[in-house]
N, C-alpha and C. Protein backbone atom coordinates (compact mmCIF):
# COMPACT_ATOMS: atom_id res chain seq x y z
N UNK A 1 127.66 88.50 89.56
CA UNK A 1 128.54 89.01 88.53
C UNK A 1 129.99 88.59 88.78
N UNK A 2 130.45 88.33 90.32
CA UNK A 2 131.91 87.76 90.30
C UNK A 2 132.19 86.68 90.22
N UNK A 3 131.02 85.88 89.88
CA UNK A 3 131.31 84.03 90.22
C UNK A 3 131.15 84.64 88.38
N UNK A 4 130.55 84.99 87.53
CA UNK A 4 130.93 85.43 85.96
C UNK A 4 132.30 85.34 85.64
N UNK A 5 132.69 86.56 86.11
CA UNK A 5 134.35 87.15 85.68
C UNK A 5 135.08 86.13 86.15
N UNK A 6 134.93 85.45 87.74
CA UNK A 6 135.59 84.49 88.20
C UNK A 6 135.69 82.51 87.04
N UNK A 7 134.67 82.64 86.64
CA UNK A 7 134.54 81.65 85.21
C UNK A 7 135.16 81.90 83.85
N UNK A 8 135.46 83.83 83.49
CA UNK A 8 135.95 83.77 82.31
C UNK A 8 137.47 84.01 82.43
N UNK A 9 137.84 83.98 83.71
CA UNK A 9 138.98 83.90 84.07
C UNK A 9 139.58 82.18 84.16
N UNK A 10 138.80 81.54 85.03
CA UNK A 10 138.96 80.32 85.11
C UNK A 10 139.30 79.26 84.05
N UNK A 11 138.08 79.49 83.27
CA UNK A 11 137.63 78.49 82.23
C UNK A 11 138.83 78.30 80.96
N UNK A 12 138.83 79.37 80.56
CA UNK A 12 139.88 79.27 79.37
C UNK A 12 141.54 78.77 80.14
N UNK A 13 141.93 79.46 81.28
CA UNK A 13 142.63 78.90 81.81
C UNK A 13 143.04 77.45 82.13
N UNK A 14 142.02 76.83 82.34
CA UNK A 14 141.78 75.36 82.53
C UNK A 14 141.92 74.75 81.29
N UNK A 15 141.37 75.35 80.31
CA UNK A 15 141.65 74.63 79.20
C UNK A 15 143.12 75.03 78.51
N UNK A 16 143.34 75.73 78.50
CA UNK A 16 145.29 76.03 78.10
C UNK A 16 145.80 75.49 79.07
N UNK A 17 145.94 75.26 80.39
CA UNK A 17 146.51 74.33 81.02
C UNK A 17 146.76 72.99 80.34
N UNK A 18 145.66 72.27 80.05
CA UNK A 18 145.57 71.39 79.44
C UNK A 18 146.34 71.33 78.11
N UNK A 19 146.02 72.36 77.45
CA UNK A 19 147.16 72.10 76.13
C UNK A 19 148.61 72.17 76.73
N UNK A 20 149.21 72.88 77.18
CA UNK A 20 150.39 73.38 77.89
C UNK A 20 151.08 72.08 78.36
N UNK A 21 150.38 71.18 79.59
CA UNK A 21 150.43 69.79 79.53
C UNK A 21 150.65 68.86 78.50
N UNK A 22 149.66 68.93 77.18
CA UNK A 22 150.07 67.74 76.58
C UNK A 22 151.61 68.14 75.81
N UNK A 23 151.23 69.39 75.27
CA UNK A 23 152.61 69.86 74.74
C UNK A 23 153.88 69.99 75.39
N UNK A 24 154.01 69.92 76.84
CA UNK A 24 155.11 69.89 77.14
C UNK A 24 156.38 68.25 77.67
N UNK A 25 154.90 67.90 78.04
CA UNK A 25 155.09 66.17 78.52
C UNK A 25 154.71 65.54 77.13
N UNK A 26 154.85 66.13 75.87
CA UNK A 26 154.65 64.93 74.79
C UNK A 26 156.63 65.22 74.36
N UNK A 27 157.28 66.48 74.73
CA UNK A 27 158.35 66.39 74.75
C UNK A 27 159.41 66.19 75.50
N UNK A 28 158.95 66.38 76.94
CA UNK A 28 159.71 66.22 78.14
C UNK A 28 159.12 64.65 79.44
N UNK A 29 160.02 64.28 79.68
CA UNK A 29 159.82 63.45 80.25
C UNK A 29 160.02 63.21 81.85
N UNK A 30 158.61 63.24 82.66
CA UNK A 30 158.81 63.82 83.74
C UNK A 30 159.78 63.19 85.12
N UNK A 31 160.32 61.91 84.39
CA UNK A 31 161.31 61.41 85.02
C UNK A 31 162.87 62.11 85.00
N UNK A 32 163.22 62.61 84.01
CA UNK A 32 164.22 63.54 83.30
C UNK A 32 164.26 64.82 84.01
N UNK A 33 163.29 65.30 84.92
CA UNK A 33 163.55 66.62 85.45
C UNK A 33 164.29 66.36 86.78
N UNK A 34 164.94 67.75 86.92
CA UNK A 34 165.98 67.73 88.32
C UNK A 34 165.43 69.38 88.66
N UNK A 35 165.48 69.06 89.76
CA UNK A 35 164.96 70.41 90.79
C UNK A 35 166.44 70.72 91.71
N UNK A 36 167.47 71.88 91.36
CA UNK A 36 168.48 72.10 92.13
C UNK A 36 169.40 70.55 92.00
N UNK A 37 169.56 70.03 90.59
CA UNK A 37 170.30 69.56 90.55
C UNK A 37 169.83 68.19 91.40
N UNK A 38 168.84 67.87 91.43
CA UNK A 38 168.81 66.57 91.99
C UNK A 38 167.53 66.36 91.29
N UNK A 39 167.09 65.03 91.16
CA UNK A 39 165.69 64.60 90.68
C UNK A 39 164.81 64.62 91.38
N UNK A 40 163.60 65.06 90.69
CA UNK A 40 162.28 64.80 91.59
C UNK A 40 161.74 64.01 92.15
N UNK A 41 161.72 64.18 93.38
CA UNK A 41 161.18 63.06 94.41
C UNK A 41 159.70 62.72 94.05
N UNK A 42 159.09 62.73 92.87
CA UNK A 42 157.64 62.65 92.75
C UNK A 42 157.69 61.68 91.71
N UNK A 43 156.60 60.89 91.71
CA UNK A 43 156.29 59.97 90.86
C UNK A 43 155.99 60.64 89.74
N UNK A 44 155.59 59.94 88.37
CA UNK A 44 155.22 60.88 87.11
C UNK A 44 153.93 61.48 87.08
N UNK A 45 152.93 60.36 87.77
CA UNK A 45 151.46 61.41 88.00
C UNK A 45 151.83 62.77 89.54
N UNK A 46 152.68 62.78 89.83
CA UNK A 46 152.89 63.81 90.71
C UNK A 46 153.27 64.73 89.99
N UNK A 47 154.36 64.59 88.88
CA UNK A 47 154.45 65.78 88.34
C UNK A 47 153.75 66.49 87.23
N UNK A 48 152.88 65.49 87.06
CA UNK A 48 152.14 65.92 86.07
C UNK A 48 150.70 66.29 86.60
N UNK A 49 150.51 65.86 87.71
CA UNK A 49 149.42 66.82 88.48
C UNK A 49 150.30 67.92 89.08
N UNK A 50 151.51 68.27 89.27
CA UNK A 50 152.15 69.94 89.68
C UNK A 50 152.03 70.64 88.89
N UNK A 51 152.59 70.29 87.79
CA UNK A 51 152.92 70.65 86.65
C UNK A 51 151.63 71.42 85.94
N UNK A 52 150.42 70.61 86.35
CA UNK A 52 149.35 71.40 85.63
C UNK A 52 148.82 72.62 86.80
N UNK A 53 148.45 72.27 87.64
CA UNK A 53 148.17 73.52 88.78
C UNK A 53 149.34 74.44 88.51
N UNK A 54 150.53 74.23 87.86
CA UNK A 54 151.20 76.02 87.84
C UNK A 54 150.82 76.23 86.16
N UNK A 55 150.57 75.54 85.81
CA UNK A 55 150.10 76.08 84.22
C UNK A 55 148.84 76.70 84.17
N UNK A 56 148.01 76.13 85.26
CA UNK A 56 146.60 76.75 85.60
C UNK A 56 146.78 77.91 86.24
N UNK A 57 147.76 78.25 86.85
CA UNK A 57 147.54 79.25 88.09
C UNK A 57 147.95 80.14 87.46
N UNK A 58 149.31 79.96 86.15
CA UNK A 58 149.76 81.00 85.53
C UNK A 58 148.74 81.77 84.64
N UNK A 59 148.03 80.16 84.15
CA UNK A 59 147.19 80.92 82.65
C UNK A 59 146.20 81.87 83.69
N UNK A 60 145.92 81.73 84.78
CA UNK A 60 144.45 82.25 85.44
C UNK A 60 145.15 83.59 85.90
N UNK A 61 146.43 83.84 86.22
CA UNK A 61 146.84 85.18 86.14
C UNK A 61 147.04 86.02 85.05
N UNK A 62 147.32 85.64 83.70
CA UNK A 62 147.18 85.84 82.34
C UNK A 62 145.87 86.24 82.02
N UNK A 63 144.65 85.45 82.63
CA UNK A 63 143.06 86.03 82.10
C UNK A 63 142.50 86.66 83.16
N UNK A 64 143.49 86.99 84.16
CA UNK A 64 142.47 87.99 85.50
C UNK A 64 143.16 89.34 84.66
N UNK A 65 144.77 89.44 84.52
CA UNK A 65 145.20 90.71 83.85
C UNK A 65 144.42 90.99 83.11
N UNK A 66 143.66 90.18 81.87
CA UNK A 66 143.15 90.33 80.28
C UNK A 66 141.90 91.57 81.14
N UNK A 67 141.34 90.65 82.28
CA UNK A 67 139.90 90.72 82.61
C UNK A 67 140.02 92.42 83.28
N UNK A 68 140.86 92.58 83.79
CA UNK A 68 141.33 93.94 84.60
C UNK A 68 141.39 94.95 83.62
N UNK A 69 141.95 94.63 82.26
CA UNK A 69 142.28 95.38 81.70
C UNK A 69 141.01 96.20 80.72
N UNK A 70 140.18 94.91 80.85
CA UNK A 70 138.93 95.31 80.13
C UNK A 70 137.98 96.40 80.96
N UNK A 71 137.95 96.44 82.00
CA UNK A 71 137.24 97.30 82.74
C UNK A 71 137.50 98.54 82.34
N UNK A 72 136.19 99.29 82.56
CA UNK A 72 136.38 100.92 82.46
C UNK A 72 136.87 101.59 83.57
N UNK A 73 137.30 102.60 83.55
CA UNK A 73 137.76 103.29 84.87
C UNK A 73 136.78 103.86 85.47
N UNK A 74 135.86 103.90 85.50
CA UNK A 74 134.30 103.80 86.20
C UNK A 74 134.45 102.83 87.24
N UNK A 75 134.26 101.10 86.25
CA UNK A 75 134.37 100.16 87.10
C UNK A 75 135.61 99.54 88.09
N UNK A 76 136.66 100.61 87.87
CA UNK A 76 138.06 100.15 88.05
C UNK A 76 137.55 101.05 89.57
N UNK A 77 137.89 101.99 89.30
CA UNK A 77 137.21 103.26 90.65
C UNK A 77 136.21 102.92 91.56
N UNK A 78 135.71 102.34 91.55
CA UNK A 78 133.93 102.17 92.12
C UNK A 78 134.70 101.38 93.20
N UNK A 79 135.01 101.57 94.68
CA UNK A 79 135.44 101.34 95.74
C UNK A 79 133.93 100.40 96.85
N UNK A 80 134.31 99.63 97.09
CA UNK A 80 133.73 98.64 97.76
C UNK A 80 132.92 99.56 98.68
N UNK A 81 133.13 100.53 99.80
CA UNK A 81 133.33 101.48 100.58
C UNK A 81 132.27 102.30 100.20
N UNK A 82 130.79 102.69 101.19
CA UNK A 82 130.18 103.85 100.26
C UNK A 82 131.04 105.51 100.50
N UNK A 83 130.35 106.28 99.66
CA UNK A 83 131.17 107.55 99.78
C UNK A 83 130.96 108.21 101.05
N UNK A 84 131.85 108.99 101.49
CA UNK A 84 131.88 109.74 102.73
C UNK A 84 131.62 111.52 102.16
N UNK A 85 131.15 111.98 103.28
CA UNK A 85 130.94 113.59 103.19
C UNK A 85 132.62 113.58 103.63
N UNK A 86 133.06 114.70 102.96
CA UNK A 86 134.72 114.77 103.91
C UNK A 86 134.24 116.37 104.69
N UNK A 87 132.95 116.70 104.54
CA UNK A 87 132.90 118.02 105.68
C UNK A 87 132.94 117.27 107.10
N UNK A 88 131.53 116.39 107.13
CA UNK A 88 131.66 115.53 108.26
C UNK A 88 132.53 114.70 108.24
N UNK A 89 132.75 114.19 107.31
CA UNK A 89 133.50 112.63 107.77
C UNK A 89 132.65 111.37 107.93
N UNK A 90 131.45 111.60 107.83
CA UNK A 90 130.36 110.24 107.40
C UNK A 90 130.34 109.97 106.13
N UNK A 91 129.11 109.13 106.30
CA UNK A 91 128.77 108.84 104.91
C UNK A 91 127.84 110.12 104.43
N UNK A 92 127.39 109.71 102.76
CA UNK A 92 126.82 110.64 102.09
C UNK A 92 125.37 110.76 102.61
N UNK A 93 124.53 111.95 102.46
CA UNK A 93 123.27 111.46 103.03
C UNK A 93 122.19 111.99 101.59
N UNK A 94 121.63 110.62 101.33
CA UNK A 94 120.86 110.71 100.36
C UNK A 94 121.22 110.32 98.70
N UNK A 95 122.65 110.45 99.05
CA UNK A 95 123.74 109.92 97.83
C UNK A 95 123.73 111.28 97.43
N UNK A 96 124.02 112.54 97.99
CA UNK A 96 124.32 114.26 97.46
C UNK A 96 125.22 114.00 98.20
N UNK A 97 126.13 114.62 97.70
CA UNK A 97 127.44 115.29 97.99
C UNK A 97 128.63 115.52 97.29
């Protein structure tokens, strides 16, 4: 189920990256950029392979939020951790408690 969520996070991401790219390098020219006032030491396929890994990384934080947000608070709650008795301080026995 997490290699799932981990794909509907991914996927659309990857592909808006891609638009994000053509649309920004069909107006900007990646020789033309300056980082702190000086130019980029990268060739144009350098910046245009950077350039897409932060468009990817952004959009993929954009569809993990979407994905977070969709969860119920059931599934938001449900702690990795099984439950503990807090009389003892173990775990539950039998799943009562």
């Amino acid at each position: 189920m997490k290699l799932r969520k981990l794909m509907w996070i991914a996927w659309p991401a990857f592909l808006v990256a891609g638009l994000l790219e053509m649309l920004v390098f069909a107006l900007v020219d990646p020789q033309d950029l300056h980082w702190f006032g000086e130019p980029l030491a990268l060739s144009r396929q350098g910046i245009y392979t950077l350039a897409f890994f932060v468009f990817w990384g952004v959009t993929m934080l954009s569809s993990a939020l979407t994905t977070l947000l969709t969860l119920s608070p059931f599934e938001l709650n449900q702690g990795p951790l099984p439950a503990r008795d807090p009389r003892e301080g173990g775990p539950k026995q039998d799943g009562v408690g």
